[in-house]
Protein backbone atom coordinates (compact mmCIF):
# COMPACT_ATOMS: atom_id res chain seq x y z
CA UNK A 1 15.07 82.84 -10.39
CA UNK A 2 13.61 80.20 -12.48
CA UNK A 3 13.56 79.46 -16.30
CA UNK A 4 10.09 78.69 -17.50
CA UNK A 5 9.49 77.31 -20.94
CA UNK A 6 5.92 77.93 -22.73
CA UNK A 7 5.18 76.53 -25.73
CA UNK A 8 3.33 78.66 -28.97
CA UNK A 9 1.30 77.32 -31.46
CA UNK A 10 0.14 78.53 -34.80
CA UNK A 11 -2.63 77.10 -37.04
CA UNK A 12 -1.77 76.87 -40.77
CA UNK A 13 -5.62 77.37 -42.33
CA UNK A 14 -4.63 76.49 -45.88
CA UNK A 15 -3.42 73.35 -44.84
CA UNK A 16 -5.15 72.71 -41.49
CA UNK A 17 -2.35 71.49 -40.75
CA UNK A 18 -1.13 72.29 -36.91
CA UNK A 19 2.64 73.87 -36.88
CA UNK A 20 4.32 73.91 -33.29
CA UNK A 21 6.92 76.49 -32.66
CA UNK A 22 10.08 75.24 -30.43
CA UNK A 23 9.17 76.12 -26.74
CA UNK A 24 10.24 80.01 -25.93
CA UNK A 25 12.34 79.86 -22.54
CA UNK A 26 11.80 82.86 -19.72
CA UNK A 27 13.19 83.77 -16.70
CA UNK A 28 10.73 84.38 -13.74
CA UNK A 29 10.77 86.50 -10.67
CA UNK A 30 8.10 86.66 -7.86
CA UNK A 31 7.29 90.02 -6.10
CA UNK A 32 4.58 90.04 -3.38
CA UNK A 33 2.86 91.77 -0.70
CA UNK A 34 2.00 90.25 2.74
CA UNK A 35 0.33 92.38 5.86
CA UNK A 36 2.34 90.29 8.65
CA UNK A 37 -0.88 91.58 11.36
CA UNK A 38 0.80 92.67 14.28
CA UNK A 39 4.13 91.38 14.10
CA UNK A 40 5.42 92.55 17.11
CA UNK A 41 8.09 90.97 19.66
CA UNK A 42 7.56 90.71 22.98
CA UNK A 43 9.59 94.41 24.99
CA UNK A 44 7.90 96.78 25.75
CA UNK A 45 8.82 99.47 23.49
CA UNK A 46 8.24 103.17 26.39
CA UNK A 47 7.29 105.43 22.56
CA UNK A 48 4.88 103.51 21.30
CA UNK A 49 1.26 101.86 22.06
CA UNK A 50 2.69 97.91 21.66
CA UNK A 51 1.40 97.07 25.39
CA UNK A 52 -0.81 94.53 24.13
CA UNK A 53 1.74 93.20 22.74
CA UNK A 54 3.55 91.85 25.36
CA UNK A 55 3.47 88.82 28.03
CA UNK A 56 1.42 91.22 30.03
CA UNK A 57 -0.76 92.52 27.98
CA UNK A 58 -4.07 91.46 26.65
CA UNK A 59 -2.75 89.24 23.77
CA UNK A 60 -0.22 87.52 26.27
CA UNK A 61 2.41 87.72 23.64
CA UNK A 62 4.90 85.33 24.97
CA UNK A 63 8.29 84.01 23.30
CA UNK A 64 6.80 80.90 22.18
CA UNK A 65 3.77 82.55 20.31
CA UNK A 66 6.19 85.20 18.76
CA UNK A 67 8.25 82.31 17.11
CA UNK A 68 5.42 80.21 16.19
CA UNK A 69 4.23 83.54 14.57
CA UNK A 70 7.99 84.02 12.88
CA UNK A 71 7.78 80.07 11.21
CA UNK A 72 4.23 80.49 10.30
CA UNK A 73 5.03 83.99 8.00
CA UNK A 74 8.30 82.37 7.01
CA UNK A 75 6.81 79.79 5.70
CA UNK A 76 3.74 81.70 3.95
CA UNK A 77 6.56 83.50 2.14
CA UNK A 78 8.88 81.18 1.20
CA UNK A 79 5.72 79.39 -0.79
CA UNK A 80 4.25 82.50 -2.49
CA UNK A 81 4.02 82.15 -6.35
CA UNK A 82 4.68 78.26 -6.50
CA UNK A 83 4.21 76.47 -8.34
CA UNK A 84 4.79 78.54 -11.45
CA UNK A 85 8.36 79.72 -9.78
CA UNK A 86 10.18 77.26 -7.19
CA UNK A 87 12.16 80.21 -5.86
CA UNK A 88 10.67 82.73 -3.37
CA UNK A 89 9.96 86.11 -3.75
CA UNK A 90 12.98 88.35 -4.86
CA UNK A 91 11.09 91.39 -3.66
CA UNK A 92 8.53 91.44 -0.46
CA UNK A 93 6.58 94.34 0.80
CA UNK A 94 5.56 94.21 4.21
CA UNK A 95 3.48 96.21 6.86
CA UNK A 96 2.29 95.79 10.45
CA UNK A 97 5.78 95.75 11.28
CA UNK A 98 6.88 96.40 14.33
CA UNK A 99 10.56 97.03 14.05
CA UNK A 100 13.50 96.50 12.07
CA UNK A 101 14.80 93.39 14.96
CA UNK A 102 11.54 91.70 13.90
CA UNK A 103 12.71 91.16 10.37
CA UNK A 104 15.82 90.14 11.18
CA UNK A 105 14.78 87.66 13.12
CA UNK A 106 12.24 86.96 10.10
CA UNK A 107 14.78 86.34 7.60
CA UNK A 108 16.64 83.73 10.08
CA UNK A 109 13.59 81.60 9.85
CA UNK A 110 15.35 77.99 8.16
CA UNK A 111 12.53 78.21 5.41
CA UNK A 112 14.14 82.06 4.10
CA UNK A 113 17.54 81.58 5.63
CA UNK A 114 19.00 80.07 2.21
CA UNK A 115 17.00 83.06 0.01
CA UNK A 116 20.13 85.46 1.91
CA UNK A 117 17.39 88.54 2.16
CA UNK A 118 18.57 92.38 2.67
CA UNK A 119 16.40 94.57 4.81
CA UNK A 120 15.27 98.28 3.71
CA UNK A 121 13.11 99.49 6.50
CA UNK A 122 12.20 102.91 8.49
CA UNK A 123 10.21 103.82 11.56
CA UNK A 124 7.69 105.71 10.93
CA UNK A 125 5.45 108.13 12.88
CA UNK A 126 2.38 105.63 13.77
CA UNK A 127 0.96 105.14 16.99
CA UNK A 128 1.31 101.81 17.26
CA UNK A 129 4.80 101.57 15.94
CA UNK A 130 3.61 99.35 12.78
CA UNK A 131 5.98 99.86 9.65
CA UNK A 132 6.69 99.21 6.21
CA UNK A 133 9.62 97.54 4.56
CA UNK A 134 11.05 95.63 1.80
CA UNK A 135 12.42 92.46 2.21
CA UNK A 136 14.95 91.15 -1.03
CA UNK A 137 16.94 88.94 -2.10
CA UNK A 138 20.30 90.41 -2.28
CA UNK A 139 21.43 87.27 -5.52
CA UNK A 140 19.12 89.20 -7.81
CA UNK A 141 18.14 92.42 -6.50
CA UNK A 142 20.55 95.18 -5.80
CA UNK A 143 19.24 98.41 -4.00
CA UNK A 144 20.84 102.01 -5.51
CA UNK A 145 18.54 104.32 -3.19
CA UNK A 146 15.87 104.59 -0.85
CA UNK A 147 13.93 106.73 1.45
CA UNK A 148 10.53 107.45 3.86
CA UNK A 149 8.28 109.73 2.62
CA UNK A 150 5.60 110.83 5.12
CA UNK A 151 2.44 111.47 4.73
CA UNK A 152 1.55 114.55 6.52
CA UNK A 153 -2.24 114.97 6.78
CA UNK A 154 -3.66 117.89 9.49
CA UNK A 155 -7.13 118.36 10.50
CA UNK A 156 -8.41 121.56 9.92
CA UNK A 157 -8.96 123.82 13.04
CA UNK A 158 -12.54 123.54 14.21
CA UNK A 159 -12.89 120.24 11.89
CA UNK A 160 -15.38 117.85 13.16
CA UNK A 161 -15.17 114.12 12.90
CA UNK A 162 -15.73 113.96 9.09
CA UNK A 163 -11.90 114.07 8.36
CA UNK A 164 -11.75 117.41 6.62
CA UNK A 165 -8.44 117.69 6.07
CA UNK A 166 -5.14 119.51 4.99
CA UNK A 167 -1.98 117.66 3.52
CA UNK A 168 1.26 118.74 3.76
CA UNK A 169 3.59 118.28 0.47
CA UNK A 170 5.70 115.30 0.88
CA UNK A 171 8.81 117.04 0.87
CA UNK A 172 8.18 120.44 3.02
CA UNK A 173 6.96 120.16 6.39
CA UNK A 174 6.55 124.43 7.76
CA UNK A 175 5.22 123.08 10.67
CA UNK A 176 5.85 122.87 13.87
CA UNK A 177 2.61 122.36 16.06
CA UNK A 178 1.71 118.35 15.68
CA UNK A 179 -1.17 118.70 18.05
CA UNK A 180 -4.01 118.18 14.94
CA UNK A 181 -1.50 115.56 12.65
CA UNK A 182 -3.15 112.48 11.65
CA UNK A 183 -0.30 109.96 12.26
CA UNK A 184 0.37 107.14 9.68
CA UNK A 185 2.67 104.94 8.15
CA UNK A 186 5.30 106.64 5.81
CA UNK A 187 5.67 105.27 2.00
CA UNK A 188 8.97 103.67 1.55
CA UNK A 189 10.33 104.46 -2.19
CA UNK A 190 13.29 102.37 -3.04
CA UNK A 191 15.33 102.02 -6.21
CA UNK A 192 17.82 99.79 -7.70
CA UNK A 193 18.76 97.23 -10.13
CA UNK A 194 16.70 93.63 -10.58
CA UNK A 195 19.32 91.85 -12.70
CA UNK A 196 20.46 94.78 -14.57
CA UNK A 197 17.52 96.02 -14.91
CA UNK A 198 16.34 99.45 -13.19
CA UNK A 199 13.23 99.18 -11.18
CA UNK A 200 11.61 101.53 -8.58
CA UNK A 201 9.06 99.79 -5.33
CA UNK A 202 7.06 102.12 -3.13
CA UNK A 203 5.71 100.30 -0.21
CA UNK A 204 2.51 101.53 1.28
CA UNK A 205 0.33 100.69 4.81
CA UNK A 206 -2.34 103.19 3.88
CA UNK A 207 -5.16 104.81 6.45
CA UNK A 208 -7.51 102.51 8.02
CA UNK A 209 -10.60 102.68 7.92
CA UNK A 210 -11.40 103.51 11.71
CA UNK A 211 -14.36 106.11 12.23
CA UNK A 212 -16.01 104.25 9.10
CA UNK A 213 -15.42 104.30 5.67
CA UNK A 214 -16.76 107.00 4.01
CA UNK A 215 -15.45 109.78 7.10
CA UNK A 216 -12.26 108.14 6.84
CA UNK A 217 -11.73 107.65 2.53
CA UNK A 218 -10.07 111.73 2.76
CA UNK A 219 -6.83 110.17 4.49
CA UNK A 220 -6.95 106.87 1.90
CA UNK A 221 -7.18 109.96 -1.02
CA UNK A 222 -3.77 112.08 0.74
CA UNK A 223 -2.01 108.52 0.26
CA UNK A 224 -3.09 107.97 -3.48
CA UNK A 225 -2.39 111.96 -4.24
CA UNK A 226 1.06 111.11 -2.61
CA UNK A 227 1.99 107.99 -4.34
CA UNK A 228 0.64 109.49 -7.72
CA UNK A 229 3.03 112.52 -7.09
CA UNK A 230 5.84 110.25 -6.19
CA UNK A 231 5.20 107.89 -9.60
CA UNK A 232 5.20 111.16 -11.17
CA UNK A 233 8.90 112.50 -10.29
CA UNK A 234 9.81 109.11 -11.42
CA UNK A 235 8.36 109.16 -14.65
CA UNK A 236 9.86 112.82 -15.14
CA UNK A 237 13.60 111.77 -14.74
CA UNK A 238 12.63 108.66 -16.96
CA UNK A 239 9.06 108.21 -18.82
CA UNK A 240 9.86 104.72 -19.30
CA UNK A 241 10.33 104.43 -15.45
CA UNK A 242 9.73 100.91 -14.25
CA UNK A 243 7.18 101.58 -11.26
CA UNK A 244 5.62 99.12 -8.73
CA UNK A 245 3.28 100.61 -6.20
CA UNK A 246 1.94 97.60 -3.60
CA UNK A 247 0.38 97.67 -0.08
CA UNK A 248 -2.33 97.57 2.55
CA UNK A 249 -4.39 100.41 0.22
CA UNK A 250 -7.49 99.55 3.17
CA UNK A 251 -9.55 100.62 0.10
CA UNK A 252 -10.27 98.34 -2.91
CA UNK A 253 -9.32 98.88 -6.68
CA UNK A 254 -12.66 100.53 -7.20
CA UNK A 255 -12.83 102.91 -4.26
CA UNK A 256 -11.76 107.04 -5.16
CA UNK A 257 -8.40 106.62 -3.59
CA UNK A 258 -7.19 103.99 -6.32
CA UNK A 259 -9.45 104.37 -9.00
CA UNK A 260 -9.70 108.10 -9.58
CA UNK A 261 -6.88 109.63 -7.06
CA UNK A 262 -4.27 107.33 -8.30
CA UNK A 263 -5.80 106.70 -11.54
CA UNK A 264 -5.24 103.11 -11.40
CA UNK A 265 -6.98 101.10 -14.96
CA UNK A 266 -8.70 97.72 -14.39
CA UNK A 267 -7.90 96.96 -18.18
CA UNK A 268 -4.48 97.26 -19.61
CA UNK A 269 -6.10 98.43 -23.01
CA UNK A 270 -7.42 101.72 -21.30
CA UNK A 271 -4.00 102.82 -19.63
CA UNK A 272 -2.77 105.52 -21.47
CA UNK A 273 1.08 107.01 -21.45
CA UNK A 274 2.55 107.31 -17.54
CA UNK A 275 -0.44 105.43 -16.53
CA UNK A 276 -0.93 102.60 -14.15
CA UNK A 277 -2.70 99.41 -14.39
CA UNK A 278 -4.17 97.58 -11.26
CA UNK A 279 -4.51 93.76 -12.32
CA UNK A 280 -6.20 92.79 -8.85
CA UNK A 281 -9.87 94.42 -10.31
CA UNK A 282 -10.74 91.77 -12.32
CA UNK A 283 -10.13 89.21 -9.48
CA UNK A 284 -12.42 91.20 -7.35
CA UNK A 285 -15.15 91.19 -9.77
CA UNK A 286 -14.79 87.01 -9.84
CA UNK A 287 -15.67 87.41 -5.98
CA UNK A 288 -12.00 86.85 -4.97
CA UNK A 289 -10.79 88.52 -1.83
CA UNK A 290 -7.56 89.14 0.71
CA UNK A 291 -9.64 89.89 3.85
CA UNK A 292 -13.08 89.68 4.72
CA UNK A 293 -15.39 91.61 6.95
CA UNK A 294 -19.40 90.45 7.99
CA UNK A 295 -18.77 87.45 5.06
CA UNK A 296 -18.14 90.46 2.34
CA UNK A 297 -14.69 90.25 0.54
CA UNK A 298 -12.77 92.78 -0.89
CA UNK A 299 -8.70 93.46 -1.82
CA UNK A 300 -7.48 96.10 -0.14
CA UNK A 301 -4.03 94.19 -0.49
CA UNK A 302 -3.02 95.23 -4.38
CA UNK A 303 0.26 95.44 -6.63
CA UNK A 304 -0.22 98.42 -9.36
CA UNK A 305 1.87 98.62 -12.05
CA UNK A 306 3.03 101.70 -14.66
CA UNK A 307 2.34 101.34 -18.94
CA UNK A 308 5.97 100.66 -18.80
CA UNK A 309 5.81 97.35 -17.19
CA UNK A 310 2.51 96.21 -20.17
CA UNK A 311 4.76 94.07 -22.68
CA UNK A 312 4.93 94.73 -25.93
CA UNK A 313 7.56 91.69 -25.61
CA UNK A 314 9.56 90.62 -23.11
CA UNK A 315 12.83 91.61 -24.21
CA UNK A 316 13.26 92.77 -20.57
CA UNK A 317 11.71 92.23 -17.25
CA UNK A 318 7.40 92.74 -18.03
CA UNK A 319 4.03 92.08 -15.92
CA UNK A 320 2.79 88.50 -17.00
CA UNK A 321 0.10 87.71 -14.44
CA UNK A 322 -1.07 88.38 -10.68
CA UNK A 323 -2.45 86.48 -8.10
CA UNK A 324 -3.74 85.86 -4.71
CA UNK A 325 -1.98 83.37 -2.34
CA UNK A 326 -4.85 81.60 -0.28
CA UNK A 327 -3.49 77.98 -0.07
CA UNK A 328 -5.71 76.07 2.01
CA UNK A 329 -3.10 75.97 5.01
CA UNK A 330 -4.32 79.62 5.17
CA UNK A 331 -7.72 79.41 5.87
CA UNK A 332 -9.87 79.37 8.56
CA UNK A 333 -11.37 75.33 8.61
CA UNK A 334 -14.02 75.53 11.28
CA UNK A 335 -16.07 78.29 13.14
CA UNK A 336 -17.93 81.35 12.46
CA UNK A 337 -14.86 82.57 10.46
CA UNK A 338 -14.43 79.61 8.27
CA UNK A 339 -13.33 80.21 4.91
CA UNK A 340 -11.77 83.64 6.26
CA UNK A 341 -7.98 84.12 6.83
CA UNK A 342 -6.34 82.58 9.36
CA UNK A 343 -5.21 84.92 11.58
CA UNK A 344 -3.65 85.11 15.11
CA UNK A 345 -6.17 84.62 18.35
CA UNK A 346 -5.45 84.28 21.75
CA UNK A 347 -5.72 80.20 21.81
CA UNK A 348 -4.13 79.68 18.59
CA UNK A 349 -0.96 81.92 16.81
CA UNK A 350 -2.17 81.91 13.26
CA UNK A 351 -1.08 83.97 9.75
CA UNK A 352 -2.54 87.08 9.29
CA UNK A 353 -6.39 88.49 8.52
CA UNK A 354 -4.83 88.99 4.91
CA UNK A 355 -3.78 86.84 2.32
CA UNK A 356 -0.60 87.82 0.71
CA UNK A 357 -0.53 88.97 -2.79
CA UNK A 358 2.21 88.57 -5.99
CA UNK A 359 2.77 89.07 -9.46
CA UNK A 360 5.42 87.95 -11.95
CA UNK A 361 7.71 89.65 -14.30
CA UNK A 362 9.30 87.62 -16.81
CA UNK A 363 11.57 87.98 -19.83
CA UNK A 364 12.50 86.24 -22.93
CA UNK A 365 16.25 83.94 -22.68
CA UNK A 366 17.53 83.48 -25.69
């Protein structure tokens, strides 16, 4: 954690005379979002598709590109949301994970070794074996509960490619016959304490987009109808729950599955009681991006936030500002892809084809 000090001035009109209050001190704490891209290691793992991820297989994923890949995301992380914090991250979400060994080895990296991160993380049902998982730094974070929540989506019988689908409630699964199951990545809810202070995380790898956009948005709505449902249990325990939804959404703010399925705002002045406010709209509409496709940007990488993390002051731990982390180190220089991420190809281990995302929460010290 670091102490920030901003300074707040006031003009007296009678006088036109300038007044300038002492300097207001706040403590600071990063949370972000990175999509590792394949961060596999290099066994063959017999239950899931990971054989081109191996020294065999088409990627030649050998020891030496796995590490380079480890000290490349280590060091992507232990920069995100400088300079305006020095520390890291308390809290990172990640996805494209391919197990829970891959982390640890993560979090040995010398750039996050001294951070002393905890690991929450599941398996979960895809394919592939990709994950999601929370990373956190056990000084200021302390974890109460947490849990995999599956998204259970079914084709209907006689469906045709157009994704017409069923979904499963999160919490009931009647059945048995997994032959028409659209497998994905689970949403990992996790409570606890950030200084004192209770805060809830759900980390999300939603749907791709595979079979096109449009065919495919049904599976990207299940995820938002899920998440929405799982905000909602929080906020009926507490209504002042603190919520933080982030992840791969493979949809942008203004697509159906954020925008009207979770209800996410682009304004904080239009989100009403137990609603959520997506701060990552406004950057899209300046042209910003975290991965591009045919030169065309959008964020399908976003941090959404409940009403009850808008500050009316910052008596306790509030949203102050988001951001994008696409330091130049993380950028494609050269090539058809310049200006794109920088992401891993078979003569050179790079980052990922995202660019990691954060925002801060701050609060007043007295």
């Amino acid at each position: 954690m670091r102490v920030i000090s901003f300074q707040f001035c006031s003009l007296a009109f009678l006088s036109f005379t300038i007044f300038q209050a002492q300097p207001k001190k706040y403590a600071i704490h990063t949370i972000a979002f990175y999509n590792f891209e394949n961060l596999f290691d290099t066994n063959d793992d017999v239950t899931t598709n990971d054989n081109e991820w191996t020294p065999n297989g088409t990627q030649h994923w050998t020891m030496e590109k796995y590490e380079k890949k480890l000290k490349n995301l280590s060091r992507v992380l232990s920069e995100i949301g400088r300079p305006d914090n020095s520390n890291a991250p308390v809290l990172i979400g990640g996805a494209e994970i391919e197990n829970r060994t891959v982390l640890e080895d993560l979090v040995k990296q010398p750039n996050l070794l001294l951070f002393d991160y905890g690991i929450i993380h599941f398996d979960s049902p895809d394919k592939r074996g990709i994950d999601v998982a929370l990373l956190y730094q056990r000084k200021y974070f302390r974890p109460t509960s947490y849990s995999n929540i599956p998204l259970r989506i079914y084709l209907k019988k006689n469906s045709d490619k157009k994704a017409e689908v069923e979904q499963q409630d999160h919490d009931i699964d009647i059945k048995t016959d997994d032959k028409n199951r659209v497998f994905t990545r689970d949403q990992l809810l996790i409570s606890g304490f950030l200084e004192g202070e209770e805060i809830h995380i759900i980390v999300n790898h939603w749907p791709s987009r595979s079979g096109g956009e449009k065919a495919s948005s049904v599976f990207r709505e299940a995820a938002g109808s899920l998440n929405r449902r799982i905000i909602d249990s929080l906020q009926q325990i507490n209504p002042n729950a603190k919520v933080i939804t982030m992840g791969d959404l493979n949809d942008g703010p203004f697509n159906k599955s954020i925008k009207n399925v979770l209800g996410a705002k682009t304004k904080k002045s239009e989100v009403e009681e137990f609603g959520l406010f997506n701060p990552f709209a406004a950057m899209l509409d300046k042209g910003l991006g975290t991965i591009a496709f045919r030169d065309s940007w959008d964020i399908f990488d976003q941090i959404i936030i409940t009403k009850s993390l808008i500050p009316s002051d910052f008596s306790t731990f509030n949203f102050w500002k988001a951001g994008i982390f696409n330091k130049t180190f993380l950028v494609q220089s050269s090539g058809p892809y310049k200006g794109y991420p920088l992401r891993h190809s078979l003569t050179e281990v790079g980052f990922s084809d995202h660019f990691p995302v954060y925002i801060y929460l701050i609060k007043e010290v007295k």
